[in-house]
C-alpha atoms as a PDB file:
ATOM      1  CA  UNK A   1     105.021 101.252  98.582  1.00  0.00           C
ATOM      2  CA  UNK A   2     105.398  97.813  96.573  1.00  0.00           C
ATOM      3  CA  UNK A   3     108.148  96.459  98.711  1.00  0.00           C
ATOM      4  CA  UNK A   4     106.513  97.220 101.798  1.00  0.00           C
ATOM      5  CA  UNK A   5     103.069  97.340 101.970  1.00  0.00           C
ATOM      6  CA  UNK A   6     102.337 100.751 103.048  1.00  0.00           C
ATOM      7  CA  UNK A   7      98.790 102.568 101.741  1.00  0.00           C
ATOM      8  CA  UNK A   8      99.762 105.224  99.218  1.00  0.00           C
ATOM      9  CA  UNK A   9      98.573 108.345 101.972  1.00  0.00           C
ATOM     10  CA  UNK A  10     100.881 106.441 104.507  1.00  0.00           C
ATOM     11  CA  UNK A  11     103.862 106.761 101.964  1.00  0.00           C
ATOM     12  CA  UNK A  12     103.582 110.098 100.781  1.00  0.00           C
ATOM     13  CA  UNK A  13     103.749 111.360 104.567  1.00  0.00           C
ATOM     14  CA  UNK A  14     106.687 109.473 105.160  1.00  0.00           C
ATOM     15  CA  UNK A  15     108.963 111.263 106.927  1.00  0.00           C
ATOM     16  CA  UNK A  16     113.064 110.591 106.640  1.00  0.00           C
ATOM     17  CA  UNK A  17     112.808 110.677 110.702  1.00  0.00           C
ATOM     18  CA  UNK A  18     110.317 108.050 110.571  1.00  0.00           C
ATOM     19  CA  UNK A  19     113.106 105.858 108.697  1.00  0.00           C
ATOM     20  CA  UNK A  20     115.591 104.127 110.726  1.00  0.00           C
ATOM     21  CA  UNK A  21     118.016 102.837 107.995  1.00  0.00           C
ATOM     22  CA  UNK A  22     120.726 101.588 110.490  1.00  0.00           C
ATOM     23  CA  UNK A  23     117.781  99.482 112.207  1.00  0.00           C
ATOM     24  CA  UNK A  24     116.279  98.409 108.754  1.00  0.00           C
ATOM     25  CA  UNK A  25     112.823  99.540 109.795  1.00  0.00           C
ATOM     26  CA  UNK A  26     110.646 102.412 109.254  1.00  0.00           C
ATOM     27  CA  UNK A  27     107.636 103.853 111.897  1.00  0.00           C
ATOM     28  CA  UNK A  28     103.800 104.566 109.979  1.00  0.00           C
ATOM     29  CA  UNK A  29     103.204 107.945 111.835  1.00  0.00           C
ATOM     30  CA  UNK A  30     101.526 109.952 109.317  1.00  0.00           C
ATOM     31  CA  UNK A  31      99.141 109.587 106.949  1.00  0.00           C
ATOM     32  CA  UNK A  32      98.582 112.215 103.767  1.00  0.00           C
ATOM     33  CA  UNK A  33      95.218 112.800 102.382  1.00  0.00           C
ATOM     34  CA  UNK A  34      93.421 114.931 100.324  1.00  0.00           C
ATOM     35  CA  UNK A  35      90.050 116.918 101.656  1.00  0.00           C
ATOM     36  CA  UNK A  36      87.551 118.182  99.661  1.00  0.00           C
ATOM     37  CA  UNK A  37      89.693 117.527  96.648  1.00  0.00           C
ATOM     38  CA  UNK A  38      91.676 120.175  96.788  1.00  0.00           C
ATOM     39  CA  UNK A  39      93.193 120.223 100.365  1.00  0.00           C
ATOM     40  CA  UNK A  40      95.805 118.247 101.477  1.00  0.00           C
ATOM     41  CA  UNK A  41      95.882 117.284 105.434  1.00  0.00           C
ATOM     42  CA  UNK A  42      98.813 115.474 106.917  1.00  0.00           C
ATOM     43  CA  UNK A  43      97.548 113.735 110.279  1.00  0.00           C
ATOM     44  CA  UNK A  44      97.690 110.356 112.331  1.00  0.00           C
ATOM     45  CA  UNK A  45      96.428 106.905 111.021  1.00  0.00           C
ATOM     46  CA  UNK A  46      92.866 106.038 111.161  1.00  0.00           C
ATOM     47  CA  UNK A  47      93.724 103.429 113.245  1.00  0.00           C
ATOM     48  CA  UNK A  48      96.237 102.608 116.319  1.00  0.00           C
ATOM     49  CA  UNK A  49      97.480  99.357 114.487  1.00  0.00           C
ATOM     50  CA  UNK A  50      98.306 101.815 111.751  1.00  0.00           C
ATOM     51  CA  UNK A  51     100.711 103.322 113.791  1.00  0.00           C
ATOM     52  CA  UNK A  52     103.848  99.955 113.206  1.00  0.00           C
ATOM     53  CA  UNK A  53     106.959  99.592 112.777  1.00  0.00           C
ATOM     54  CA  UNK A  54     107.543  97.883 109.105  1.00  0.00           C
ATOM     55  CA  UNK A  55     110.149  96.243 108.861  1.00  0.00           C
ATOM     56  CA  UNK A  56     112.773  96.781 105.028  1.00  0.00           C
ATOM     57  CA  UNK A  57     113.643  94.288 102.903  1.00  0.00           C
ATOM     58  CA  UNK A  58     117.283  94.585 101.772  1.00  0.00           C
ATOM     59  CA  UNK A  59     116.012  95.703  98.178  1.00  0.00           C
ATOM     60  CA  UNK A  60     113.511  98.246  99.810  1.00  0.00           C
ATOM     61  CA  UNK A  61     116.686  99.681 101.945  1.00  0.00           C
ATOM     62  CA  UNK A  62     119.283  99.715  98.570  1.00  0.00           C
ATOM     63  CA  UNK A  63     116.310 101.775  97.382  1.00  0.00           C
ATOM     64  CA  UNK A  64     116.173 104.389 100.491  1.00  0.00           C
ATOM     65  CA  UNK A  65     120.125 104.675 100.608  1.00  0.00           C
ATOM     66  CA  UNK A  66     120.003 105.834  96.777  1.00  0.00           C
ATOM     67  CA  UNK A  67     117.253 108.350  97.534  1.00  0.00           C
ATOM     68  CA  UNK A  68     119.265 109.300 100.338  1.00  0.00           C
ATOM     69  CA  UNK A  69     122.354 110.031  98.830  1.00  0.00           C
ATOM     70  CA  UNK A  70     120.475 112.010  96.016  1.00  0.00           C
ATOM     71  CA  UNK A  71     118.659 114.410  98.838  1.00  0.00           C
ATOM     72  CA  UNK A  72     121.953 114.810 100.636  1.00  0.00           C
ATOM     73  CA  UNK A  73     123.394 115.626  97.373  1.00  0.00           C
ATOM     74  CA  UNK A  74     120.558 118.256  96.801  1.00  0.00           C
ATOM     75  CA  UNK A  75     120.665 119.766  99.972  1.00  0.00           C
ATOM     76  CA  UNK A  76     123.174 122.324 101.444  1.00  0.00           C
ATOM     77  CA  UNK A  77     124.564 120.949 104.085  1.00  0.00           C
ATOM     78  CA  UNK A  78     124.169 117.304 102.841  1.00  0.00           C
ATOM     79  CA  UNK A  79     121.337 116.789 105.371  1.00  0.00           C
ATOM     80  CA  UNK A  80     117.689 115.137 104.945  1.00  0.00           C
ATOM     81  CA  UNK A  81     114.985 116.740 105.114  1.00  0.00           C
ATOM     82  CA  UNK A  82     112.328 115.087 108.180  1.00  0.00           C
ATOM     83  CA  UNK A  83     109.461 117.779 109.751  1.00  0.00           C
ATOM     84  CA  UNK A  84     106.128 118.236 107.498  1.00  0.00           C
ATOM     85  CA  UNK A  85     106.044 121.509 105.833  1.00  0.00           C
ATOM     86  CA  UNK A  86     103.984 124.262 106.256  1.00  0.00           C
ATOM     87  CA  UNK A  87     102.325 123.644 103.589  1.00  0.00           C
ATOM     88  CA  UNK A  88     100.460 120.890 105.544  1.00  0.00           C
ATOM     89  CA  UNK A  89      97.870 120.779 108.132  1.00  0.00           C
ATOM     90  CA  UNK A  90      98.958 119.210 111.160  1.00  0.00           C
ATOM     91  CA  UNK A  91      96.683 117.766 114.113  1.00  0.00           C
END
């Protein structure tokens, strides 16, 4: 969120599909907020500029390679995890 930019609702529904680490670039398609202060609803940006392409620093992307490596690591089958969960509301 510091090295980028992003609103904090627009970071926590960042997706690893949204990140494109070999382009050094990430897509804002999601945005994460909480409704009637209890409910969480994952759905699009309030506005169509929202909706970018950010480009990553090369401190921001040593940052996303370590968290990558430690999902992989976590996972079976050393994959990342990229689709919202149920636990969300989608549009």
């Amino acid at each position: 969120m510091l090295g980028i930019g992003m609103r904090r609702g627009e970071t926590l529904a960042l997706h690893w599909s949204d990140v494109h680490l070999m382009d050094c670039k990430l897509f804002v398609r999601w945005t994460l907020a909480a409704v009637n202060n209890g409910k969480l609803h994952l759905g699009q940006p309030k506005t169509p500029a929202s909706r970018a392409w950010i480009s990553l620093s090369p401190r921001v992307m040593t940052a996303l390679h370590r968290q990558a490596a430690i999902q992989m690591a976590a996972h079976s089958g050393g994959r990342l995890e990229g689709q919202p969960t149920d636990s969300y509301n989608q549009p």
